[in-house]
PDB file of N, CA and C in Angstrom:
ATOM      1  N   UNK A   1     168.859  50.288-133.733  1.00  0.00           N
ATOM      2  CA  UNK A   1     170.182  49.701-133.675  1.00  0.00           C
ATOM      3  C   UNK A   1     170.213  48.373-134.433  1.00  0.00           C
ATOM      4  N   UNK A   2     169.188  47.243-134.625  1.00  0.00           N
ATOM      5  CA  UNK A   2     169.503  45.689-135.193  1.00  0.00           C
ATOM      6  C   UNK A   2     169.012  46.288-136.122  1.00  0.00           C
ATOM      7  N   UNK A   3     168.119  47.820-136.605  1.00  0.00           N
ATOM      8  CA  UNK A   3     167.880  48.117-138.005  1.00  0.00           C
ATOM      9  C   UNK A   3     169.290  48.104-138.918  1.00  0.00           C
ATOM     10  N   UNK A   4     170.082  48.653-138.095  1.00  0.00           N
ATOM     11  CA  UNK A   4     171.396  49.167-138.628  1.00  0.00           C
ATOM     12  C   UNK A   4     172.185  48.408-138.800  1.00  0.00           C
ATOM     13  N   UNK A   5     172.427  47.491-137.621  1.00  0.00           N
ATOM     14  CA  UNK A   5     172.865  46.399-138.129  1.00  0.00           C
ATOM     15  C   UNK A   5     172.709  45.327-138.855  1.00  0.00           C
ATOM     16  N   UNK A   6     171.358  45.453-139.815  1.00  0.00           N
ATOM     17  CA  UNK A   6     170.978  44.606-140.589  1.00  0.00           C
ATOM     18  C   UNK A   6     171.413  45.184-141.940  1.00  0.00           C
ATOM     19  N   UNK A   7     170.720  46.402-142.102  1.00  0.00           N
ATOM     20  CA  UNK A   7     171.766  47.297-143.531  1.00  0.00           C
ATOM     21  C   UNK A   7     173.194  46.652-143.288  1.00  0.00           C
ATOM     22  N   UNK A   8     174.295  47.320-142.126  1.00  0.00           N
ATOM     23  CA  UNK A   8     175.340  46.767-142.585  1.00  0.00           C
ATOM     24  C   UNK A   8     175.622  45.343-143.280  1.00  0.00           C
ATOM     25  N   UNK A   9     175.041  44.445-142.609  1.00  0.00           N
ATOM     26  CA  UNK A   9     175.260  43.041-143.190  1.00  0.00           C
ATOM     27  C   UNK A   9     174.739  42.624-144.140  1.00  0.00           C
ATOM     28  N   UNK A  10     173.390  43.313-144.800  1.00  0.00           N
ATOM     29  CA  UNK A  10     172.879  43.253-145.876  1.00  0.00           C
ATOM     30  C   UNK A  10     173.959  44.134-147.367  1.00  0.00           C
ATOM     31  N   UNK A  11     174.443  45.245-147.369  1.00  0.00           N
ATOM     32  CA  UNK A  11     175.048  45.499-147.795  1.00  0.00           C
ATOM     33  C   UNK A  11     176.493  44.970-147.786  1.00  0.00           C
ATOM     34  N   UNK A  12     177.249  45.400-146.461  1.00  0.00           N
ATOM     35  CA  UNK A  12     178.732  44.130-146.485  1.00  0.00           C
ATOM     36  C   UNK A  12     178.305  43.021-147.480  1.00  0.00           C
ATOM     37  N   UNK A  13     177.179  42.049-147.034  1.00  0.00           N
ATOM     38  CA  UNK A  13     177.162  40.950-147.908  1.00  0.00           C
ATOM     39  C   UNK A  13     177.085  41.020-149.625  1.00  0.00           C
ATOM     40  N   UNK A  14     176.186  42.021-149.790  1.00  0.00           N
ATOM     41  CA  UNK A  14     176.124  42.068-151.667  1.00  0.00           C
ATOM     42  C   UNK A  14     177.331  42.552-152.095  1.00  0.00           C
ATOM     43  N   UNK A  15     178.058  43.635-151.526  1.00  0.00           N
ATOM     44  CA  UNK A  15     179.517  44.344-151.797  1.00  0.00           C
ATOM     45  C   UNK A  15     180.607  43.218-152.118  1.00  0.00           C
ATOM     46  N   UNK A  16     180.429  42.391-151.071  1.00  0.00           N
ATOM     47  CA  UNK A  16     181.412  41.211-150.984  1.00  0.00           C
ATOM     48  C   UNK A  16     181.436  40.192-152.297  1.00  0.00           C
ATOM     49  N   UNK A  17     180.435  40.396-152.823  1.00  0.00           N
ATOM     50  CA  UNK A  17     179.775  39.266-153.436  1.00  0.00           C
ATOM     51  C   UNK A  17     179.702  40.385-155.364  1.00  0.00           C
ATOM     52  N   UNK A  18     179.369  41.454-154.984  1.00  0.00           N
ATOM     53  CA  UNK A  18     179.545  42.031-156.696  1.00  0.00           C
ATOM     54  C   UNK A  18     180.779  42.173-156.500  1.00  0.00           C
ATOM     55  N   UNK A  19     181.493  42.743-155.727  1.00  0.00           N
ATOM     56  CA  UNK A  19     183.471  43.280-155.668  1.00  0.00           C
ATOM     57  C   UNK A  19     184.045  42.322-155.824  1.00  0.00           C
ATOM     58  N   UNK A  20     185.359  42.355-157.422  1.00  0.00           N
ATOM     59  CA  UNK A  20     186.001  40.808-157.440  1.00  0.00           C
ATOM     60  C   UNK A  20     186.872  40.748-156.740  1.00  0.00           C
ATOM     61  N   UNK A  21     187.321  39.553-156.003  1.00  0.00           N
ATOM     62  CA  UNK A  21     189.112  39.675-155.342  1.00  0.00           C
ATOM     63  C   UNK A  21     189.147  40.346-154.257  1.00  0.00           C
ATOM     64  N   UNK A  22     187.872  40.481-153.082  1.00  0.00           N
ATOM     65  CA  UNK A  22     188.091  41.192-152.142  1.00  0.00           C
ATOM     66  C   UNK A  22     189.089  40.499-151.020  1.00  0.00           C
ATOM     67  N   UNK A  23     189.722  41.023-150.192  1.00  0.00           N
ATOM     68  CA  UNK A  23     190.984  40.148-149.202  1.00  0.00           C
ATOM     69  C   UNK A  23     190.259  39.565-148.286  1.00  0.00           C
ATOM     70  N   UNK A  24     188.970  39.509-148.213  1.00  0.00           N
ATOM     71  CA  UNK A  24     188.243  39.067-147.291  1.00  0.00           C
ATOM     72  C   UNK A  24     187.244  37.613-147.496  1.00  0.00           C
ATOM     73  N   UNK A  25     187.834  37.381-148.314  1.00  0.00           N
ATOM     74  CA  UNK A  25     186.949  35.975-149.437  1.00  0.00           C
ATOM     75  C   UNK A  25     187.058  34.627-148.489  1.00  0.00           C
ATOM     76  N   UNK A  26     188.690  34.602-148.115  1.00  0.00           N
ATOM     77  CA  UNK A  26     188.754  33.417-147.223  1.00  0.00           C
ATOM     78  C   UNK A  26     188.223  33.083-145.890  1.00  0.00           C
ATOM     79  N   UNK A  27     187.510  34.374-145.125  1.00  0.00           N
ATOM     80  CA  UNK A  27     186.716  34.606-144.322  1.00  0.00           C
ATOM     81  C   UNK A  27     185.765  33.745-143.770  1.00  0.00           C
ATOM     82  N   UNK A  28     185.120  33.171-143.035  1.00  0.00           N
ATOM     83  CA  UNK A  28     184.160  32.052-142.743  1.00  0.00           C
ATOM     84  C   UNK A  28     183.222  32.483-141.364  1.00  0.00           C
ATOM     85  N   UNK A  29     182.323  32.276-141.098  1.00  0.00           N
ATOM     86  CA  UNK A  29     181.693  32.429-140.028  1.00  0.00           C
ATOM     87  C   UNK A  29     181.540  33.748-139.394  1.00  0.00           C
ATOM     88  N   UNK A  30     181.710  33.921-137.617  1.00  0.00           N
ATOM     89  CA  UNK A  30     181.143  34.958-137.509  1.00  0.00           C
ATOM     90  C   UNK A  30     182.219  36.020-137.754  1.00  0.00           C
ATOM     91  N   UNK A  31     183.633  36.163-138.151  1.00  0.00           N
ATOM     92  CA  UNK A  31     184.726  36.869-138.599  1.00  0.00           C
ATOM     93  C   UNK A  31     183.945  37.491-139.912  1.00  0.00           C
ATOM     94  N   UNK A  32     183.631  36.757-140.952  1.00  0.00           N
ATOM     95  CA  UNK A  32     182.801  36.963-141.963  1.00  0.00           C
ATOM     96  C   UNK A  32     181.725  37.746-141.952  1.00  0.00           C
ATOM     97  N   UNK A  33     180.919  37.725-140.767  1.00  0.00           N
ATOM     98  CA  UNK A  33     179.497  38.410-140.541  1.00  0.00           C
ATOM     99  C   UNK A  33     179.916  39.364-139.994  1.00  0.00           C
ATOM    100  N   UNK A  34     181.099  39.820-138.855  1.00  0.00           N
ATOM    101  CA  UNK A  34     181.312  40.611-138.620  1.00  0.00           C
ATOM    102  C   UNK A  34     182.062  42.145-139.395  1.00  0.00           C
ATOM    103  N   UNK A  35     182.876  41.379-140.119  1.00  0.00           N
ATOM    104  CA  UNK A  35     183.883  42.277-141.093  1.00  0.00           C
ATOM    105  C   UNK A  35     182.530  42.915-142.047  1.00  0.00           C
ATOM    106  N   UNK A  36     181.629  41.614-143.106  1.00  0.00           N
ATOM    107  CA  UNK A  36     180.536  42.406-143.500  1.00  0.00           C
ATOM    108  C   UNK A  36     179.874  43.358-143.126  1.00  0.00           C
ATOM    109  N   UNK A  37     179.483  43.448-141.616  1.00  0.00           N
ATOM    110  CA  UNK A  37     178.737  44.641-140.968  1.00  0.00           C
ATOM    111  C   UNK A  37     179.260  45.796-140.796  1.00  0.00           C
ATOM    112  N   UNK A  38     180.735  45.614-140.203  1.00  0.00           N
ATOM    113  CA  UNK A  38     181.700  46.912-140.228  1.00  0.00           C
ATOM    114  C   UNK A  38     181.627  47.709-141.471  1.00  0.00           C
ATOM    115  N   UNK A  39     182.448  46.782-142.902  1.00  0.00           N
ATOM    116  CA  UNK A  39     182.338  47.137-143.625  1.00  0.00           C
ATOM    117  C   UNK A  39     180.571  48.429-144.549  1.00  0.00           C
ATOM    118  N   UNK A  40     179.957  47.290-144.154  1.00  0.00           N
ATOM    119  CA  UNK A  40     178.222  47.541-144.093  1.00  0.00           C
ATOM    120  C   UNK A  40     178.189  49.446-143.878  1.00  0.00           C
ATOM    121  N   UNK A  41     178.382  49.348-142.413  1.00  0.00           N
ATOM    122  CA  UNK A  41     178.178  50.640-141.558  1.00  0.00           C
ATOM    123  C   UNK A  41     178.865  51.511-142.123  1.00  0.00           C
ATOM    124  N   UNK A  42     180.405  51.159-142.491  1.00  0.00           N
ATOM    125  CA  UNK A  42     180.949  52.242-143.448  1.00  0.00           C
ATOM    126  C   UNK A  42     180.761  52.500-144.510  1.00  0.00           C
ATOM    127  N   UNK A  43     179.987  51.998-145.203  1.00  0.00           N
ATOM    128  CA  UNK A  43     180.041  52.232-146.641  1.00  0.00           C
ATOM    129  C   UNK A  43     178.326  53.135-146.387  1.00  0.00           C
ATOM    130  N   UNK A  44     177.777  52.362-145.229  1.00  0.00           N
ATOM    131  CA  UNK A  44     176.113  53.683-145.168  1.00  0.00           C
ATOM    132  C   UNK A  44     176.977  54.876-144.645  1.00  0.00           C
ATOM    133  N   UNK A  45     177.852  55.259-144.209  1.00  0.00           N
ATOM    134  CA  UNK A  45     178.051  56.169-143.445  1.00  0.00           C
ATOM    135  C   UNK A  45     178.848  57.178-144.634  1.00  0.00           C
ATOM    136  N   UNK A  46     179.595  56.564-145.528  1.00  0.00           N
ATOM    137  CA  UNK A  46     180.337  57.180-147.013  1.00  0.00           C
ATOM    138  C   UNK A  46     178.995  57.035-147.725  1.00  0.00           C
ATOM    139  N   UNK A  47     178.062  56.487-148.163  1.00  0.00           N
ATOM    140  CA  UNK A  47     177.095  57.007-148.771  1.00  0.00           C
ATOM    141  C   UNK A  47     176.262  58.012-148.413  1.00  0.00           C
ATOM    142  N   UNK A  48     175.599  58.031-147.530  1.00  0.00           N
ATOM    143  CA  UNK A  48     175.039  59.568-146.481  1.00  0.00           C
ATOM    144  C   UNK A  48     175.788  60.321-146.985  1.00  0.00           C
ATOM    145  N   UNK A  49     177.246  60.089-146.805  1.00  0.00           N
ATOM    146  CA  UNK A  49     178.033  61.766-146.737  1.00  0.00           C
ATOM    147  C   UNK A  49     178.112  62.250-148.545  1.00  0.00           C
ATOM    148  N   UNK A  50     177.842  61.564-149.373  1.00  0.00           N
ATOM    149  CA  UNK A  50     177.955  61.455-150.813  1.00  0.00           C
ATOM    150  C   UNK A  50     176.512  61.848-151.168  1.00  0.00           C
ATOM    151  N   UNK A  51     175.707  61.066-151.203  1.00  0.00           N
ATOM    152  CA  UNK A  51     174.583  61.312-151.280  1.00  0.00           C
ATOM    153  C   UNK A  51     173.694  62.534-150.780  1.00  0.00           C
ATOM    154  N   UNK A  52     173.919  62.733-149.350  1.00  0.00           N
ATOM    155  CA  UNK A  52     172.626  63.575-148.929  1.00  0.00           C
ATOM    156  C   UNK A  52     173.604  65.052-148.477  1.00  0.00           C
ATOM    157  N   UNK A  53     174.983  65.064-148.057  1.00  0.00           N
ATOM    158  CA  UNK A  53     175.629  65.855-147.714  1.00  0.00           C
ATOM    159  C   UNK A  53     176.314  66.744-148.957  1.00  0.00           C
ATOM    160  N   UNK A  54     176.806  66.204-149.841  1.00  0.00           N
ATOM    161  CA  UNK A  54     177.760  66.144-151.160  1.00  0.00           C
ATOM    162  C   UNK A  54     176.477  66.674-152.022  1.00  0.00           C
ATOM    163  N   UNK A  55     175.721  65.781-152.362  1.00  0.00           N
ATOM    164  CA  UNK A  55     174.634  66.315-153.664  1.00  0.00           C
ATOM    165  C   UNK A  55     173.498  66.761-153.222  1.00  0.00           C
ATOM    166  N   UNK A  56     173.432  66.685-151.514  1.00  0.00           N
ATOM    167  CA  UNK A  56     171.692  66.871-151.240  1.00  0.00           C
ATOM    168  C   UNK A  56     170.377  66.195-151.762  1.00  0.00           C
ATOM    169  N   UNK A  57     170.294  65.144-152.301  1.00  0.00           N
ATOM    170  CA  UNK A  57     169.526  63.875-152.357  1.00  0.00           C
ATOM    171  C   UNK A  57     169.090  63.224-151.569  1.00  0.00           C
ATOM    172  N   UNK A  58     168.051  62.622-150.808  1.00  0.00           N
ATOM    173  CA  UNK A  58     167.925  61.603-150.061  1.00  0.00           C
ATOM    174  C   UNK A  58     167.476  62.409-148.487  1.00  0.00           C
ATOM    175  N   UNK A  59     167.430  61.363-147.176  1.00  0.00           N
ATOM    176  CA  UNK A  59     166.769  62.136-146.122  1.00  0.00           C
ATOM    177  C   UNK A  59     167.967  62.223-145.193  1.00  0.00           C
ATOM    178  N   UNK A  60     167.281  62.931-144.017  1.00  0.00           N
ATOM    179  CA  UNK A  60     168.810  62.956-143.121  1.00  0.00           C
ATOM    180  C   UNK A  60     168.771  61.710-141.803  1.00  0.00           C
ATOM    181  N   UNK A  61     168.203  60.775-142.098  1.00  0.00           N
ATOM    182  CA  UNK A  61     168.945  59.728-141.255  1.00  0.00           C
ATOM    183  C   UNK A  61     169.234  58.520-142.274  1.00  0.00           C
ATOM    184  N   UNK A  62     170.548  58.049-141.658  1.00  0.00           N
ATOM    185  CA  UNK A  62     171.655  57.318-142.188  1.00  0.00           C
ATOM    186  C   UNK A  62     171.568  56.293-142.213  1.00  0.00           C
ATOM    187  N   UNK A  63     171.155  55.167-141.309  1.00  0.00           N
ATOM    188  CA  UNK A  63     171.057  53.836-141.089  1.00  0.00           C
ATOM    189  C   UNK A  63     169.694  53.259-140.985  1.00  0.00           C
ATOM    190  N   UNK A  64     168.593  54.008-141.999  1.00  0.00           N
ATOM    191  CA  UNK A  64     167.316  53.537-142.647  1.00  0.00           C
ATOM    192  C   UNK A  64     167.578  52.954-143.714  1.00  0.00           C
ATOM    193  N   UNK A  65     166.392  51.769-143.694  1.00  0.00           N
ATOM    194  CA  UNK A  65     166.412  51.146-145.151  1.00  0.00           C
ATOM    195  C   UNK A  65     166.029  51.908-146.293  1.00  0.00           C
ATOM    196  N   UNK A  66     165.789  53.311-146.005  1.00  0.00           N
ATOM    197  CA  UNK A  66     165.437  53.699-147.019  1.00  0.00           C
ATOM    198  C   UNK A  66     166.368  54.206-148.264  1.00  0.00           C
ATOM    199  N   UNK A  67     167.406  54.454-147.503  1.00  0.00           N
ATOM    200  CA  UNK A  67     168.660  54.877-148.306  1.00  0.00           C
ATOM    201  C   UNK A  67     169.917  53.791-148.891  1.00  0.00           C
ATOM    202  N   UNK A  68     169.045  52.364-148.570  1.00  0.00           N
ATOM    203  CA  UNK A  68     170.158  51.075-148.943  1.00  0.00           C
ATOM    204  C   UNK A  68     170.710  51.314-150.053  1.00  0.00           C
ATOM    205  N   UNK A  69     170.529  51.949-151.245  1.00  0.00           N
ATOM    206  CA  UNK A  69     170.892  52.085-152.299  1.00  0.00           C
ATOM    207  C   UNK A  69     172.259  53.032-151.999  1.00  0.00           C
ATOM    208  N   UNK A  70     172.302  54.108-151.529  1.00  0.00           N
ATOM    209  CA  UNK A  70     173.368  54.852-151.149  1.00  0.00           C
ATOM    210  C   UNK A  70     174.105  53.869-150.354  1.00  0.00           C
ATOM    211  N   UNK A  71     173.822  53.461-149.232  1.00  0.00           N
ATOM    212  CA  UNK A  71     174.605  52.417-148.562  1.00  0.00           C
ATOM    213  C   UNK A  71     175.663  51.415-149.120  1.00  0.00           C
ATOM    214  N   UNK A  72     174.523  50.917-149.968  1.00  0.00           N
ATOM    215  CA  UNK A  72     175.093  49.754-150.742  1.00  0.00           C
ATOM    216  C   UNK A  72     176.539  50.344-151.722  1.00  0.00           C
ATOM    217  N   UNK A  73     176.073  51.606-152.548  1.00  0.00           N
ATOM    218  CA  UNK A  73     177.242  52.075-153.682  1.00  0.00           C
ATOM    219  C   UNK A  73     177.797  52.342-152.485  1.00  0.00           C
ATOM    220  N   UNK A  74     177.913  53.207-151.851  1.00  0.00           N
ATOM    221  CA  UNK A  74     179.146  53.254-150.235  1.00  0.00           C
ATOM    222  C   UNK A  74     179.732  52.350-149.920  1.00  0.00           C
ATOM    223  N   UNK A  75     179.080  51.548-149.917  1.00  0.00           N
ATOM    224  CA  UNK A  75     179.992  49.660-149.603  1.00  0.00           C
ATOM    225  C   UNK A  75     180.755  49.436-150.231  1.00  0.00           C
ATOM    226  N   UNK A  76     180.600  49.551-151.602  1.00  0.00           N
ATOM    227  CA  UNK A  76     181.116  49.135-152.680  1.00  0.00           C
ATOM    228  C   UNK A  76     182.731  49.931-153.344  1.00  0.00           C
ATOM    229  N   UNK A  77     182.075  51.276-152.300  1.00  0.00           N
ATOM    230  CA  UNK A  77     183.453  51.955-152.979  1.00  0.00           C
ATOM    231  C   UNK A  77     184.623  51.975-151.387  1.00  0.00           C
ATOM    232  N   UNK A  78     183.630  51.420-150.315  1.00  0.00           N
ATOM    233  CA  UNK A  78     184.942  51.116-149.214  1.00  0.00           C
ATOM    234  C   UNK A  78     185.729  49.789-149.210  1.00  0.00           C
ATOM    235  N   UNK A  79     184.508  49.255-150.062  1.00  0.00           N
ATOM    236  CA  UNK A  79     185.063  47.391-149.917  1.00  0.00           C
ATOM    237  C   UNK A  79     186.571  47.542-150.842  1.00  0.00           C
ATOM    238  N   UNK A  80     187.119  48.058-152.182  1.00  0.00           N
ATOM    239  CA  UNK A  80     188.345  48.075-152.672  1.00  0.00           C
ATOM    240  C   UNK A  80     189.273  48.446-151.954  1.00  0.00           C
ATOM    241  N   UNK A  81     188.897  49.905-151.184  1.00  0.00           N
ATOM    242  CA  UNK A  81     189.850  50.854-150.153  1.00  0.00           C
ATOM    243  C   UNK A  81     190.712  49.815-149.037  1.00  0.00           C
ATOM    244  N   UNK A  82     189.551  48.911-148.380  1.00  0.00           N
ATOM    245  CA  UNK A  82     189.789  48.082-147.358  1.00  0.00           C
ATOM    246  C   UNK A  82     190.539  46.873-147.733  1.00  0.00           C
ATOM    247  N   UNK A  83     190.197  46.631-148.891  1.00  0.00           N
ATOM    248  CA  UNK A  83     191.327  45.762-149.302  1.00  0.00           C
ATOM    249  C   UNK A  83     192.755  45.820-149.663  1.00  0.00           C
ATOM    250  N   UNK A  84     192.968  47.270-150.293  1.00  0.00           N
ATOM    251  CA  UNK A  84     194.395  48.067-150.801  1.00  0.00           C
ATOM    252  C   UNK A  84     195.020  47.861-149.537  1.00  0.00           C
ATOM    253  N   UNK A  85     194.139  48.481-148.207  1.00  0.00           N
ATOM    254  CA  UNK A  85     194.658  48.906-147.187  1.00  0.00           C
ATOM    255  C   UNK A  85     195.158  47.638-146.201  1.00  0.00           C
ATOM    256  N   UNK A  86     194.562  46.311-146.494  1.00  0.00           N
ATOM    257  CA  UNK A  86     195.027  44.821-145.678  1.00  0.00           C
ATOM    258  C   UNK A  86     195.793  44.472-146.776  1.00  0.00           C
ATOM    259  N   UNK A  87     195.634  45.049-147.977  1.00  0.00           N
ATOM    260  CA  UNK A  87     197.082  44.436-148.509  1.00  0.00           C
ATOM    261  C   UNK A  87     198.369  44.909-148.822  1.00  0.00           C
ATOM    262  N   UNK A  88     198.238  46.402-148.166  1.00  0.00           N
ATOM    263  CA  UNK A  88     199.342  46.903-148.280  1.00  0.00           C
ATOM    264  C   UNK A  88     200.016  46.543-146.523  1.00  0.00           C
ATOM    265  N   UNK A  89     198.994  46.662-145.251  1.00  0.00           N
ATOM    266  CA  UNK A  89     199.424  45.932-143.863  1.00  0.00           C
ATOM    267  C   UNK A  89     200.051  44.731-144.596  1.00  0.00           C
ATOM    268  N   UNK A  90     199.879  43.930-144.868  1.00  0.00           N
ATOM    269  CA  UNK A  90     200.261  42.745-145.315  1.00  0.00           C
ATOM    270  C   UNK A  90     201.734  42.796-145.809  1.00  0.00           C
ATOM    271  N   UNK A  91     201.966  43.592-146.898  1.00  0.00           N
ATOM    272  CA  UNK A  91     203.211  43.639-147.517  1.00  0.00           C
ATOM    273  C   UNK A  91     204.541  44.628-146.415  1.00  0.00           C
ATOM    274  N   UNK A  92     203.587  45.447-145.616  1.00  0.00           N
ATOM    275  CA  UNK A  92     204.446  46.134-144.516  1.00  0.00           C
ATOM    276  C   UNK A  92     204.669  44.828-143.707  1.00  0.00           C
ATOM    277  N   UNK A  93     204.141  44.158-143.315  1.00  0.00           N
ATOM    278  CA  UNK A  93     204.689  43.045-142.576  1.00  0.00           C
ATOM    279  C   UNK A  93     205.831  41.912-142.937  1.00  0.00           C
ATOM    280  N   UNK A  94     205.257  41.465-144.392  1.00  0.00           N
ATOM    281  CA  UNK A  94     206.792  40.576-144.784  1.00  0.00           C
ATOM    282  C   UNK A  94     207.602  41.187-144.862  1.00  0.00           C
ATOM    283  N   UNK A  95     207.464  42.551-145.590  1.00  0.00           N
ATOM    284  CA  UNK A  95     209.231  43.296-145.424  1.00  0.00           C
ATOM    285  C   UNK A  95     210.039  43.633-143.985  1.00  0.00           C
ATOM    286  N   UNK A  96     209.251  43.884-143.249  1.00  0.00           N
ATOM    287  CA  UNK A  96     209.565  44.099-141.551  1.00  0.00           C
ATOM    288  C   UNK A  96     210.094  42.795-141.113  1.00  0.00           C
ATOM    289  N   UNK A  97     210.056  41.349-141.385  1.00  0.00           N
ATOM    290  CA  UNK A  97     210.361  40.189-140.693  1.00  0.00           C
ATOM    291  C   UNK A  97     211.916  40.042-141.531  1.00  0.00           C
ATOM    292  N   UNK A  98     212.710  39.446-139.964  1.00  0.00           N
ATOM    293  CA  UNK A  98     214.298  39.408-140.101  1.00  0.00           C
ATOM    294  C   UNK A  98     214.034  38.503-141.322  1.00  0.00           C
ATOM    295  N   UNK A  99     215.358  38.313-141.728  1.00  0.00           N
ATOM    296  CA  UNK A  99     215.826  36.678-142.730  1.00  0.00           C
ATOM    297  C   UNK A  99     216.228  35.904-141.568  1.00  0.00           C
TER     298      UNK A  99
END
């Protein structure tokens, strides 16, 4: 389990950091460490399913360091998604507020 949760935050963190303009930049502290890990876990969990399910590459457990590389491109392709998706919440919200 702190294996797993170390991938996530190890990955969340590099994703955050190669991805430009993520909505999550202004972030600070443990909001920051946390969103990284979420993010983290999903992007191992979309890599597994890409990697070892999709092409059959790689082993069948998910949240080993051995597969950070899948993890990591997984991160990378949830970290844009997650941002479309707080910035489209975002724009549903100013249009919803009276004048």
């Amino acid at each position: 389990m702190i294996g797993a949760l170390l991938l996530g935050f190890f990955c969340g963190v590099v994703a955050r950091v190669v991805v430009p303009g993520d909505a999550f930049r202004q972030m600070s502290g443990p909001t920051s460490w946390l969103v990284s890990i979420v993010l983290g876990l999903i992007g191992a969990v979309v890599g597994y399913f890409i990697f070892t399910v999709v092409l059959g590459i790689g082993d069948r457990d998910i949240f080993d360091w051995g597969g950070v590389l899948s993890a990591l491109i997984g991160t990378i392709i949830v970290l844009p998604l997650a941002t479309w998706g707080l910035n489209w919440i975002s724009q549903q919200r100013v249009a919803r507020r009276p004048s």
